[in-house]
PDB file of N, CA and C in Angstrom:
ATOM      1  N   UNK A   1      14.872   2.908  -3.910  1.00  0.00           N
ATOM      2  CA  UNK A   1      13.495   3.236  -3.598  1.00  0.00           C
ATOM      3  C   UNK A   1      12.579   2.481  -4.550  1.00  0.00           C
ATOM      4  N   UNK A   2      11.326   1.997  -3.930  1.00  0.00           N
ATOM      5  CA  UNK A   2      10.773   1.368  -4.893  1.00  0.00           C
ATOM      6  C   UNK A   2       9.061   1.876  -4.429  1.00  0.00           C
ATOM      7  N   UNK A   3       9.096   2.575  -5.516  1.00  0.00           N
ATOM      8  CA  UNK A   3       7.847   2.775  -5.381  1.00  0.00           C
ATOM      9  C   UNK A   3       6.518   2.727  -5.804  1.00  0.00           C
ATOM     10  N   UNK A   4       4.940   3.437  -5.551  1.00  0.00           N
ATOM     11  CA  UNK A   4       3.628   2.543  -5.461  1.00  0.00           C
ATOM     12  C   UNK A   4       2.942   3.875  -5.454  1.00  0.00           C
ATOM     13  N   UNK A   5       1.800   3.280  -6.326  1.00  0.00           N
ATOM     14  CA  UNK A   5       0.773   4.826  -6.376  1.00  0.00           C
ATOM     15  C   UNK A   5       0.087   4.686  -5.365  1.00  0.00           C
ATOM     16  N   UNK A   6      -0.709   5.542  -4.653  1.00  0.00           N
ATOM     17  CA  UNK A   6      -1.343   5.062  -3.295  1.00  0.00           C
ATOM     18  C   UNK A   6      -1.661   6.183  -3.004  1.00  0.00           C
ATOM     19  N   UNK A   7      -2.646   6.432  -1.663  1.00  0.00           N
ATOM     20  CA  UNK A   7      -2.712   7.553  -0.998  1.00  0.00           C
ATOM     21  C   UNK A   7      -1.761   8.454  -0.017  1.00  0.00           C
ATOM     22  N   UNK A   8      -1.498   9.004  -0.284  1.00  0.00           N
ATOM     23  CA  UNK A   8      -0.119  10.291   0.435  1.00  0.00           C
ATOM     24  C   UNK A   8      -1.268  10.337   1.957  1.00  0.00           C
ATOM     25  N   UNK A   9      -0.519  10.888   2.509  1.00  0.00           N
ATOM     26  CA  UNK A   9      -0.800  11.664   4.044  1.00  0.00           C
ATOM     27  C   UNK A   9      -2.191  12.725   3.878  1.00  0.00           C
ATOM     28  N   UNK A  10      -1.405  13.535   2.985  1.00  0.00           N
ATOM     29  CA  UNK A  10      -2.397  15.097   2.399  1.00  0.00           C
ATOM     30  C   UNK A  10      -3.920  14.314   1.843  1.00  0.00           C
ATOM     31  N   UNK A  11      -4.295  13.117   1.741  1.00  0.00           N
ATOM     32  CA  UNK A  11      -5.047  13.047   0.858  1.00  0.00           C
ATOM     33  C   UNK A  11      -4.971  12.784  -0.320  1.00  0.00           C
ATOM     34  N   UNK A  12      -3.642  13.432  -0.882  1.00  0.00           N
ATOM     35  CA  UNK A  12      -3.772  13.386  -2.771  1.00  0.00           C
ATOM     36  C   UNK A  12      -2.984  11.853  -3.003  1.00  0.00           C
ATOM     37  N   UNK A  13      -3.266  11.497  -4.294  1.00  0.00           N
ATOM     38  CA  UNK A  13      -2.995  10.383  -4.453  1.00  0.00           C
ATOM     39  C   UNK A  13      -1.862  10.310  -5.960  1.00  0.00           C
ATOM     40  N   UNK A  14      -0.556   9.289  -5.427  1.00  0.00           N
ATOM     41  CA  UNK A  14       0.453  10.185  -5.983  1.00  0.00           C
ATOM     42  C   UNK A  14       1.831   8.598  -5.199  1.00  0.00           C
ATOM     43  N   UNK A  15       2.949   9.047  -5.627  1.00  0.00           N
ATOM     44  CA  UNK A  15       4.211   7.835  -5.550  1.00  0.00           C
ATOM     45  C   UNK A  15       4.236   8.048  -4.291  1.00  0.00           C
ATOM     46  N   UNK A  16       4.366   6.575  -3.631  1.00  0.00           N
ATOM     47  CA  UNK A  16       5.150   6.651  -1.974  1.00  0.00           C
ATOM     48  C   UNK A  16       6.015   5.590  -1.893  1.00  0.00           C
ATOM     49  N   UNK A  17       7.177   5.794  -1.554  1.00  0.00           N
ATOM     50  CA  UNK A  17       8.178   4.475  -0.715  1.00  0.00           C
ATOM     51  C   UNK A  17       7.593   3.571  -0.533  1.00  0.00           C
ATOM     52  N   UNK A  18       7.552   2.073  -0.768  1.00  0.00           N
ATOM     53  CA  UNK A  18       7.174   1.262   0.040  1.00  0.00           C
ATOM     54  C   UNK A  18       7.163   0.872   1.561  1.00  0.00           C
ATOM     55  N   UNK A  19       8.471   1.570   1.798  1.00  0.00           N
ATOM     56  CA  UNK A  19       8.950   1.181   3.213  1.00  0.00           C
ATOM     57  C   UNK A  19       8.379   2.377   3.683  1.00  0.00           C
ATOM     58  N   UNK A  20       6.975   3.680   2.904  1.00  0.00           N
ATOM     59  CA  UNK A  20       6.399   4.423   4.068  1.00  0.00           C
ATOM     60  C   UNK A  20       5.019   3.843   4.239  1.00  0.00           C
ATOM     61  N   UNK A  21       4.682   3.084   3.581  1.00  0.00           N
ATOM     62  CA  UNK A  21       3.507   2.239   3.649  1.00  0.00           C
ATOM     63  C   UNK A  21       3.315   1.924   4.738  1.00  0.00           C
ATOM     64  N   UNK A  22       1.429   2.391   5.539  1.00  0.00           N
ATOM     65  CA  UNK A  22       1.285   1.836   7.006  1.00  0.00           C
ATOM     66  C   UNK A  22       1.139   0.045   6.546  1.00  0.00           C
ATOM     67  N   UNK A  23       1.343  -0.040   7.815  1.00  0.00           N
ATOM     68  CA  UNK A  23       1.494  -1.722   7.997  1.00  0.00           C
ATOM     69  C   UNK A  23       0.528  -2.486   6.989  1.00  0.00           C
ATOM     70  N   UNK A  24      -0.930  -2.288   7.192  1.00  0.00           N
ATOM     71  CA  UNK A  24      -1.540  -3.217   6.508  1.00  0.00           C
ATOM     72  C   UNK A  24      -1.098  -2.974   4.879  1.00  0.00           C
ATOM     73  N   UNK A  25      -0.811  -2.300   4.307  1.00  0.00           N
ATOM     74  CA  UNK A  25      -0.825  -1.896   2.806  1.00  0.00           C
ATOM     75  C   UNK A  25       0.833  -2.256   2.713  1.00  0.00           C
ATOM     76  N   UNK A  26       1.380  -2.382   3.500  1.00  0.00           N
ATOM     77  CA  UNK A  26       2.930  -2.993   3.308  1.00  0.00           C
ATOM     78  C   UNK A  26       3.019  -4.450   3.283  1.00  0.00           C
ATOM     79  N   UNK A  27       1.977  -5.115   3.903  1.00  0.00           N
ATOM     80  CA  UNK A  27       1.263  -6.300   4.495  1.00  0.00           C
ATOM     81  C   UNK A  27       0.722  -6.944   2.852  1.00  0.00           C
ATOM     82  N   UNK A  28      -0.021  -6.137   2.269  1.00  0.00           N
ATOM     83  CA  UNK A  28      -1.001  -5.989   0.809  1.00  0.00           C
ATOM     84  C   UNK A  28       0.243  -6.247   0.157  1.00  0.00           C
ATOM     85  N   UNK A  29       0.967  -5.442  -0.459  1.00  0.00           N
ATOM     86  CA  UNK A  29       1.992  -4.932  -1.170  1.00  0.00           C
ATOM     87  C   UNK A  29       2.624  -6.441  -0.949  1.00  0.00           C
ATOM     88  N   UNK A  30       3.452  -6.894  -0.207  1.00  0.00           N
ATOM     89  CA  UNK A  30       4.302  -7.929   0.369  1.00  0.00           C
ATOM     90  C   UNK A  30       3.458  -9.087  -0.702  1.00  0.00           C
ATOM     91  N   UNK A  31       2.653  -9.459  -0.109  1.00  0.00           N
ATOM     92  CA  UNK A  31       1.364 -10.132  -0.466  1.00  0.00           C
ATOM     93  C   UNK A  31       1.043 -10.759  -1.910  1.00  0.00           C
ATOM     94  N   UNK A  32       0.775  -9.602  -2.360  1.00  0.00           N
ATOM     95  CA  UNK A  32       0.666  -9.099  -4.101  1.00  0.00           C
ATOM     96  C   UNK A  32       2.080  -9.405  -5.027  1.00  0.00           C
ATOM     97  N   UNK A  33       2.955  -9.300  -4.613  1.00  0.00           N
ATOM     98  CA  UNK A  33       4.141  -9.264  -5.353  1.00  0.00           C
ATOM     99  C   UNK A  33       4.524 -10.893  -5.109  1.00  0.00           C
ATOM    100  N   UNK A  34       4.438 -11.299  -4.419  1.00  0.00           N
ATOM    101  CA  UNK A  34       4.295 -12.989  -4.056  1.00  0.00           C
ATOM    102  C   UNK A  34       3.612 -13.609  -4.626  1.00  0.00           C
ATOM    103  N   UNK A  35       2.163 -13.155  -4.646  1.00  0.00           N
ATOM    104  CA  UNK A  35       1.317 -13.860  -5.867  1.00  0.00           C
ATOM    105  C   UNK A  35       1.508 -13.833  -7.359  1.00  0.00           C
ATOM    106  N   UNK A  36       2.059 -12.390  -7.407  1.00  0.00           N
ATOM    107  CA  UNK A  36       1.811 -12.365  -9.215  1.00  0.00           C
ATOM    108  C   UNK A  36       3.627 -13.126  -9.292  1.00  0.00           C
ATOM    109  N   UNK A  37       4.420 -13.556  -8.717  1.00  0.00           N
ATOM    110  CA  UNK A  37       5.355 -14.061  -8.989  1.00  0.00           C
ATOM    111  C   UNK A  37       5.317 -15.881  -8.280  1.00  0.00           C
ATOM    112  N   UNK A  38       3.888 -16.008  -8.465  1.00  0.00           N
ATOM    113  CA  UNK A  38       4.224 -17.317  -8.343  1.00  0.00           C
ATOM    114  C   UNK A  38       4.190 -18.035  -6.903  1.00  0.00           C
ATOM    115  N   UNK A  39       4.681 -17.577  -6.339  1.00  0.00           N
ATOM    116  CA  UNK A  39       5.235 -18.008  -4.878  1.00  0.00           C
ATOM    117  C   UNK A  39       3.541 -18.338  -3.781  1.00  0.00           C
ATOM    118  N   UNK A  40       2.812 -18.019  -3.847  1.00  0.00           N
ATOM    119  CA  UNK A  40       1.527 -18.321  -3.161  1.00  0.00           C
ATOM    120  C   UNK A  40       0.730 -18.329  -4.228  1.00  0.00           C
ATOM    121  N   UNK A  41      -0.240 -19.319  -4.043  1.00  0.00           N
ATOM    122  CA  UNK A  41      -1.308 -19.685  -4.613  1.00  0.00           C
ATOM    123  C   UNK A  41      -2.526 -18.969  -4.305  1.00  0.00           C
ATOM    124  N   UNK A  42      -3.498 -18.265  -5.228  1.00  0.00           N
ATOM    125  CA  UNK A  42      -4.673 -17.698  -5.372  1.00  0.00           C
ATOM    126  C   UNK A  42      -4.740 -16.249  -4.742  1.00  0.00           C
ATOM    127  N   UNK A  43      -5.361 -15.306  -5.017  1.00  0.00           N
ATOM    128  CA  UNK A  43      -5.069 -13.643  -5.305  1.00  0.00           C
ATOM    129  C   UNK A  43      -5.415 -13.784  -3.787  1.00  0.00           C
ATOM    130  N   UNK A  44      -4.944 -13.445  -3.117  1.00  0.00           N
ATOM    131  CA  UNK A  44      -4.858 -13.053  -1.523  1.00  0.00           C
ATOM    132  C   UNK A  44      -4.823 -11.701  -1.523  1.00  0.00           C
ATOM    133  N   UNK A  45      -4.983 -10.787  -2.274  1.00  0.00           N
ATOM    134  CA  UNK A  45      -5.310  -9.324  -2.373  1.00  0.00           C
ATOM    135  C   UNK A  45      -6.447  -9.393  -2.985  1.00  0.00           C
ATOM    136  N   UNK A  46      -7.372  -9.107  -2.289  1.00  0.00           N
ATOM    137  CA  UNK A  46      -8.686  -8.392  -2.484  1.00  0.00           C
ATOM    138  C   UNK A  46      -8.957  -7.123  -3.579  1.00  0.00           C
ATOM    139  N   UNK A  47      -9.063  -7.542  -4.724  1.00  0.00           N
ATOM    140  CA  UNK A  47      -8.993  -6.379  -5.872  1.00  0.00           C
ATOM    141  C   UNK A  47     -10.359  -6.140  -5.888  1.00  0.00           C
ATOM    142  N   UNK A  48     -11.578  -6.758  -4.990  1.00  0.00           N
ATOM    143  CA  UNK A  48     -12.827  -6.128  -5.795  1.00  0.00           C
ATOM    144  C   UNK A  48     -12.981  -4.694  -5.502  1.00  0.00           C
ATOM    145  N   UNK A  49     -12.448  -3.247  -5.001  1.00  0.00           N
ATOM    146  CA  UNK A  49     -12.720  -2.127  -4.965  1.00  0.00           C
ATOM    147  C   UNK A  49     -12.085  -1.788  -6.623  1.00  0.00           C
ATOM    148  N   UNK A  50     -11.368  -2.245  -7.331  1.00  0.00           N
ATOM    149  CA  UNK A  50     -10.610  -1.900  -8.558  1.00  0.00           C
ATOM    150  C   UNK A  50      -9.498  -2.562  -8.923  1.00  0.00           C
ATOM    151  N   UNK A  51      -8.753  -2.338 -10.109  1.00  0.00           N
ATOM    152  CA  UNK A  51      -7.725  -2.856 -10.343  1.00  0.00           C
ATOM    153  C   UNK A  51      -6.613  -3.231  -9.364  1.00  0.00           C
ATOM    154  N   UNK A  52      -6.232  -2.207  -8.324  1.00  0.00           N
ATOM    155  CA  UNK A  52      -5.043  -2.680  -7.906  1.00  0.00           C
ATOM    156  C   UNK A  52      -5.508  -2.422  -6.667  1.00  0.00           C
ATOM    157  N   UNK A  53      -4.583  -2.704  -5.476  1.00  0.00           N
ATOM    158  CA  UNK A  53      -4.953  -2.609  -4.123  1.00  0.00           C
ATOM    159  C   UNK A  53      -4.704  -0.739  -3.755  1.00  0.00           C
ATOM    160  N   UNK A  54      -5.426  -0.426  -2.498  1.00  0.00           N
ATOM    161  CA  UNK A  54      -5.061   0.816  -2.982  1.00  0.00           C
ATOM    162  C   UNK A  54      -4.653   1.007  -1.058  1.00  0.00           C
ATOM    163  N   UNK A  55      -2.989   1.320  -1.744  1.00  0.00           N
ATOM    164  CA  UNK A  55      -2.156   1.645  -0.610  1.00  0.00           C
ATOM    165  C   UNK A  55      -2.441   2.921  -0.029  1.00  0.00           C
ATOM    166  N   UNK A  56      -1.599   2.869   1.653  1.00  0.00           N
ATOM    167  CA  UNK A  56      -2.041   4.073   1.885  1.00  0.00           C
ATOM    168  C   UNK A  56      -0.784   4.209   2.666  1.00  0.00           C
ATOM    169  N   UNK A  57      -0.164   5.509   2.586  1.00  0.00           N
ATOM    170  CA  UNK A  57       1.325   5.964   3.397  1.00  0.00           C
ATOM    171  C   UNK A  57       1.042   6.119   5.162  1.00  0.00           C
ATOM    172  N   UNK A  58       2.043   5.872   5.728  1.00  0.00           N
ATOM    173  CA  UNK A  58       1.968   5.958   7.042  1.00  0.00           C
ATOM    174  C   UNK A  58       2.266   7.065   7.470  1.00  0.00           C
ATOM    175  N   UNK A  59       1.013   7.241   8.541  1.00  0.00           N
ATOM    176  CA  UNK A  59       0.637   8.802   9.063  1.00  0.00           C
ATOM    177  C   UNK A  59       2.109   8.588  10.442  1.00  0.00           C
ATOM    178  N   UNK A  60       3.205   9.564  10.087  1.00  0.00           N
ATOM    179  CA  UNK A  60       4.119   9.790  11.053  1.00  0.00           C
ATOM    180  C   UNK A  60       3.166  10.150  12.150  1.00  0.00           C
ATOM    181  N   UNK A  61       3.845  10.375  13.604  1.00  0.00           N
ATOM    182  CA  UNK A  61       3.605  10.481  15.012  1.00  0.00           C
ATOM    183  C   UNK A  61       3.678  12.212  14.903  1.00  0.00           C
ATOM    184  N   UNK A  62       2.791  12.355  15.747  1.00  0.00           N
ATOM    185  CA  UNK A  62       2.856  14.188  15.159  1.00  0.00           C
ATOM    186  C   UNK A  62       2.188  14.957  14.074  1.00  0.00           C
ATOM    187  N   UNK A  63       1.533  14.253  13.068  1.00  0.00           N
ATOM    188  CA  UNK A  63       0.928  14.777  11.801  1.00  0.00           C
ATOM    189  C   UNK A  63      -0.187  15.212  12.211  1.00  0.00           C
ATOM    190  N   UNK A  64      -0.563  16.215  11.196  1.00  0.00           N
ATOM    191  CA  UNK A  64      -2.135  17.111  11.447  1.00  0.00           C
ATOM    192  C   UNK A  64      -2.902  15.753  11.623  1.00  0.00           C
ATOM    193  N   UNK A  65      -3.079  14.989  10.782  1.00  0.00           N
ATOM    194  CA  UNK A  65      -4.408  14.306  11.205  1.00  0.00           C
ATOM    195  C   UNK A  65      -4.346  13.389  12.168  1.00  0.00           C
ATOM    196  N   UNK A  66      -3.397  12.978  13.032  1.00  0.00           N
ATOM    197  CA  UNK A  66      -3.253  12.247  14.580  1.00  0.00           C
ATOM    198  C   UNK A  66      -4.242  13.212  15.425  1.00  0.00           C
ATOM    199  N   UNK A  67      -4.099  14.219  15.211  1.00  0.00           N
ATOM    200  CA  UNK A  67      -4.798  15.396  16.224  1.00  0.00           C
ATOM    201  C   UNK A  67      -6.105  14.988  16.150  1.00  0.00           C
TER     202      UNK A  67
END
């Protein structure tokens, strides 16, 4: 498991799986770890809201807030 501070489902903000990351923030994540290791040239993650990108977990099929 490798995991990322980010926004949970509930709102609170707190560790999630990478692999529960919705697409775009798995997309970010992917992204980010490529840059700071070199492999692509120039910050392709958008840090101006703050330091780090700020992930967000993927809302399963069925969850209160789909409704």
């Amino acid at each position: 498991m490798v995991a990322v501070r980010g926004i949970r489902t509930d709102g609170s903000f707190g560790d999630i799986d990478v692999l529960d990351l919705d697409d775009e923030s798995f997309r970010c994540y992917v992204v980010d770890c490529l840059s700071r290791a070199g492999v692509v040239e120039g910050g392709a993650v958008d840090l101006a809201v703050g330091d780090r990108p700020a992930y967000r977990q993927r809302i399963p099929p069925g969850h209160p807030r789909t409704k």
